[in-house]
Protein backbone atom coordinates (compact mmCIF):
# COMPACT_ATOMS: atom_id res chain seq x y z
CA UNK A 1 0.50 -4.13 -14.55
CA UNK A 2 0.56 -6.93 -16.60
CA UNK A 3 1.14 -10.53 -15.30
CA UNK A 4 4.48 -10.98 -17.50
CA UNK A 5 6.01 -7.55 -16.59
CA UNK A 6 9.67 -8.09 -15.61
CA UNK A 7 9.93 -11.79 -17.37
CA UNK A 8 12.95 -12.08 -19.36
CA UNK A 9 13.80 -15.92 -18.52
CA UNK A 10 12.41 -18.80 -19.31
CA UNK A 11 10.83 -20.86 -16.16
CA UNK A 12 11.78 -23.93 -17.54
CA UNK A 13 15.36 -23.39 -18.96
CA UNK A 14 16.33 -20.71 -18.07
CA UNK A 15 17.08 -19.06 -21.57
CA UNK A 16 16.32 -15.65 -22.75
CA UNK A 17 12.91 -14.90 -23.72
CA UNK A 18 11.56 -13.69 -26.75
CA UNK A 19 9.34 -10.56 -25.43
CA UNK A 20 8.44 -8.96 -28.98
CA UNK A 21 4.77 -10.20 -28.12
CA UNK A 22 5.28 -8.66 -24.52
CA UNK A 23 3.04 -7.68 -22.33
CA UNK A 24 0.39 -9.95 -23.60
CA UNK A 25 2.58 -13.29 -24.27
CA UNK A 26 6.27 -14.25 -24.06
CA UNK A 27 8.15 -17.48 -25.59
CA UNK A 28 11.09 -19.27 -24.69
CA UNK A 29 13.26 -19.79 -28.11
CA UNK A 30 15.04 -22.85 -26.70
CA UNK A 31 12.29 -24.86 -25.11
CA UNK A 32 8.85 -23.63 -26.63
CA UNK A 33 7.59 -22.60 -23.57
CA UNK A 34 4.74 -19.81 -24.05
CA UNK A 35 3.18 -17.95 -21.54
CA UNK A 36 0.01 -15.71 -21.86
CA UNK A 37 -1.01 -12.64 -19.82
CA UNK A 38 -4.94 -13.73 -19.29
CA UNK A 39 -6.80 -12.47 -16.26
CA UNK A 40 -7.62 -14.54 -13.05
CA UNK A 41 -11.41 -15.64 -12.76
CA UNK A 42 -13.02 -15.02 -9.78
CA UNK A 43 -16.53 -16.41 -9.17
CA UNK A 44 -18.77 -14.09 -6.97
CA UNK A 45 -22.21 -13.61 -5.39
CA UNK A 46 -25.13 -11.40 -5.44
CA UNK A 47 -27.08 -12.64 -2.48
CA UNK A 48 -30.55 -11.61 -1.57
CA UNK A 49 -32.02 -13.10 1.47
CA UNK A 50 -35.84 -12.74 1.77
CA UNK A 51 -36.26 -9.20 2.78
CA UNK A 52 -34.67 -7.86 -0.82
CA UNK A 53 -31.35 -7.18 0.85
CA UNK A 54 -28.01 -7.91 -0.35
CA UNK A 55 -25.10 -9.81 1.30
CA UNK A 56 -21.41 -7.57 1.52
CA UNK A 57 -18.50 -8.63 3.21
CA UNK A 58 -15.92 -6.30 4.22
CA UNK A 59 -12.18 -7.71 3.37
CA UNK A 60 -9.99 -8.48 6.15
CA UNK A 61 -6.87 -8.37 3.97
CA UNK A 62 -5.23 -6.30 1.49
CA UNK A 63 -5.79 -5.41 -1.63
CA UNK A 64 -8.78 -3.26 -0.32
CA UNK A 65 -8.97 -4.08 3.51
CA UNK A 66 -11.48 -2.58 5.39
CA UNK A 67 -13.69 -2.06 2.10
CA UNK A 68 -17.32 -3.69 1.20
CA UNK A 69 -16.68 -6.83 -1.51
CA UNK A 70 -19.23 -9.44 -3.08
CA UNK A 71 -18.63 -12.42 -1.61
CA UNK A 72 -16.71 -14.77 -3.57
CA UNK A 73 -12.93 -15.70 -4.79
CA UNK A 74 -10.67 -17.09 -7.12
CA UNK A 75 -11.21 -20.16 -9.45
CA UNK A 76 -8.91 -22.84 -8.60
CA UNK A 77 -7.11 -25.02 -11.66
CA UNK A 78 -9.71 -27.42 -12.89
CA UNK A 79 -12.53 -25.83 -10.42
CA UNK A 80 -16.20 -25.16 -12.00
CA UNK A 81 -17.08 -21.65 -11.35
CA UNK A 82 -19.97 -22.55 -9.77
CA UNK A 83 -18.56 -24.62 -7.46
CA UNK A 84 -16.22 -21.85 -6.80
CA UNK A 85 -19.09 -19.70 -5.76
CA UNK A 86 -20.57 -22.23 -3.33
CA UNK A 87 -16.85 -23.39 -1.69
CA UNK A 88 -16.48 -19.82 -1.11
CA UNK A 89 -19.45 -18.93 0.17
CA UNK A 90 -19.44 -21.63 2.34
CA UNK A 91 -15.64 -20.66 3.58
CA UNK A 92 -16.00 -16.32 3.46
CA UNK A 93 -19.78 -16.37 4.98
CA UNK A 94 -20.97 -19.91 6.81
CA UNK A 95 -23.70 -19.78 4.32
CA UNK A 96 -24.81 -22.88 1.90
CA UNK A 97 -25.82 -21.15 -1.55
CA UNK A 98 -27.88 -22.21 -4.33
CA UNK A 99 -26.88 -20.27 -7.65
CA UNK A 100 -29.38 -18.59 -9.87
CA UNK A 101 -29.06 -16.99 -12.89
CA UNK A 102 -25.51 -15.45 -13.84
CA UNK A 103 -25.64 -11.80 -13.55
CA UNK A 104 -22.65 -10.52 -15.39
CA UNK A 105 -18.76 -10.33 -16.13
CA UNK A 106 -16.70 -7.65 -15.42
CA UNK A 107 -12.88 -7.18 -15.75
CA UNK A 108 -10.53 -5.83 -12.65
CA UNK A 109 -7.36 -5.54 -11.42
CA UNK A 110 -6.32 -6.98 -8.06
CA UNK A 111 -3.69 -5.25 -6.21
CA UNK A 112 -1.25 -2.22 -6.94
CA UNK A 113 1.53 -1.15 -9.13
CA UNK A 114 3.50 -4.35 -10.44
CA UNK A 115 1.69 -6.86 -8.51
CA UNK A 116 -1.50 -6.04 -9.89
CA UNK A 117 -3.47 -8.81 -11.74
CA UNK A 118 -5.87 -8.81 -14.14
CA UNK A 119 -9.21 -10.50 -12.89
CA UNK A 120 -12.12 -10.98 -14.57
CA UNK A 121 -15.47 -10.91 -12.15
CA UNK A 122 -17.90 -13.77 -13.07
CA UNK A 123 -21.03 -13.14 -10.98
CA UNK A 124 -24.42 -14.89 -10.13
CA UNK A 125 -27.36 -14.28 -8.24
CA UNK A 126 -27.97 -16.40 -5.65
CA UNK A 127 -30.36 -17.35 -2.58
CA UNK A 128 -29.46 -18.67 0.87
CA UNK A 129 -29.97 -22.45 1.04
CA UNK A 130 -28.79 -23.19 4.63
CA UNK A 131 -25.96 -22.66 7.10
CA UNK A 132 -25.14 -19.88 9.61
CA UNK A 133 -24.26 -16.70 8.53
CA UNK A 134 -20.76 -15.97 10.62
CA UNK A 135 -17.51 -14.10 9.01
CA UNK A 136 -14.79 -16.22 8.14
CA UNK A 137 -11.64 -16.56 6.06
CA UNK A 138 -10.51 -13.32 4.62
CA UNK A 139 -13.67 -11.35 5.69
CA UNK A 140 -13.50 -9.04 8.92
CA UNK A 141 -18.01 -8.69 8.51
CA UNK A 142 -20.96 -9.48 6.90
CA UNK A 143 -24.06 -7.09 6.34
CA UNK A 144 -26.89 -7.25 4.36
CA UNK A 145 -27.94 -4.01 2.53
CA UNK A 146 -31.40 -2.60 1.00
CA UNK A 147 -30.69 -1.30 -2.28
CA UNK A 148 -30.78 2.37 -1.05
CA UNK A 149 -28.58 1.67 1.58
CA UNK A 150 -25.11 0.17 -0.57
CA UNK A 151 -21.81 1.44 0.24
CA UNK A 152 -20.59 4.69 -1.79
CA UNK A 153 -18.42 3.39 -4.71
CA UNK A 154 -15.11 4.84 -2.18
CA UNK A 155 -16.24 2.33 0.34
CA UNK A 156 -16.23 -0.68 -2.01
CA UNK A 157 -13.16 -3.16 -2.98
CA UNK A 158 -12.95 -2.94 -6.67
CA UNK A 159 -14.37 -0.93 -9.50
CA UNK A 160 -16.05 -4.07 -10.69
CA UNK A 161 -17.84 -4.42 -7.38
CA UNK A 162 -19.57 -0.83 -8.57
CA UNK A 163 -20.36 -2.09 -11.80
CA UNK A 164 -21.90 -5.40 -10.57
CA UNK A 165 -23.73 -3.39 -7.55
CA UNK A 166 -25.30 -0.85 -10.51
CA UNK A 167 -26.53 -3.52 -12.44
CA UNK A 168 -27.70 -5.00 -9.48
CA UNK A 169 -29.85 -2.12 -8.27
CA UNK A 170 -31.06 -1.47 -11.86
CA UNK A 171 -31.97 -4.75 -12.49
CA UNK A 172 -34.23 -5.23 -9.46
């Protein structure tokens, strides 16, 4: 569902909206206001330790609990993406990362029916630079996986997950 589904007020006056733009932008008449239906960025990791396995964490919270994710998370306002990747790391896994290369962007939703948001997966490779790997936050485990051995696409988070995981594999 779109992020503006269901606005017909204005946040900051209070007035009617104009929603002939709607779903991808609505506009308060009265005050200017404008809002735009652009997805959330999430900043994620491919991790290989030295054995050629990949780091999963399995989510200990809806949307998608129980299933395998790339570890990784939201962009706060004014965050670098990169530093994104590392705070998160750092919080989901115990693990200090060093980014690589960037490894792709795909485009998700996150959650169900009307409280879905659009998200748009940026990911990088990266490589363990220190800490202690111990599951934390909103992760219930950590594994690390040979490329034959990935979760089935039904076992992972997102749809986006799959795609990253694919390019993964054929890019090794």
């Amino acid at each position: 569902m779109a992020a503006l589904h269901g606005w017909r007020l204005c946040p900051r006056c209070g007035g009617p909206l104009d929603l002939a733009r709607a779903p991808a932008t609505v506009s308060c008449p009265a005050c200017s206001f404008t809002a735009y239906a652009n997805p959330v960025p999430a900043a994620n990791a491919l991790v290989v330790d030295e054995d050629g396995r990949l780091l999963l964490a399995r989510r200990a919270r809806d949307p998608a609990r129980g299933r395998w994710d790339a570890p990784g998370g939201f962009v706060e306002e004014g965050e670098h993406p990169l530093d994104t990747l590392v705070r998160e790391l750092r919080e989901e896994t115990g693990l200090e990362v060093e980014p690589l290369g960037f490894a792709g962007v795909w485009a998700d939703w996150y959650g169900d029916g009307d409280d879905a948001a659009a998200t748009l997966g940026l990911y990088w490779h990266a490589r363990v630079a220190g800490g202690a790997l111990a599951a934390a936050d909103d992760v219930a485990e950590l594994a690390w996986f040979r490329a034959d051995e990935l979760p089935s696409v039904d076992e992972l988070a997102f749809p986006s997950v799959a795609q990253a995981l694919a390019a993964w594999r054929s890019g090794r």
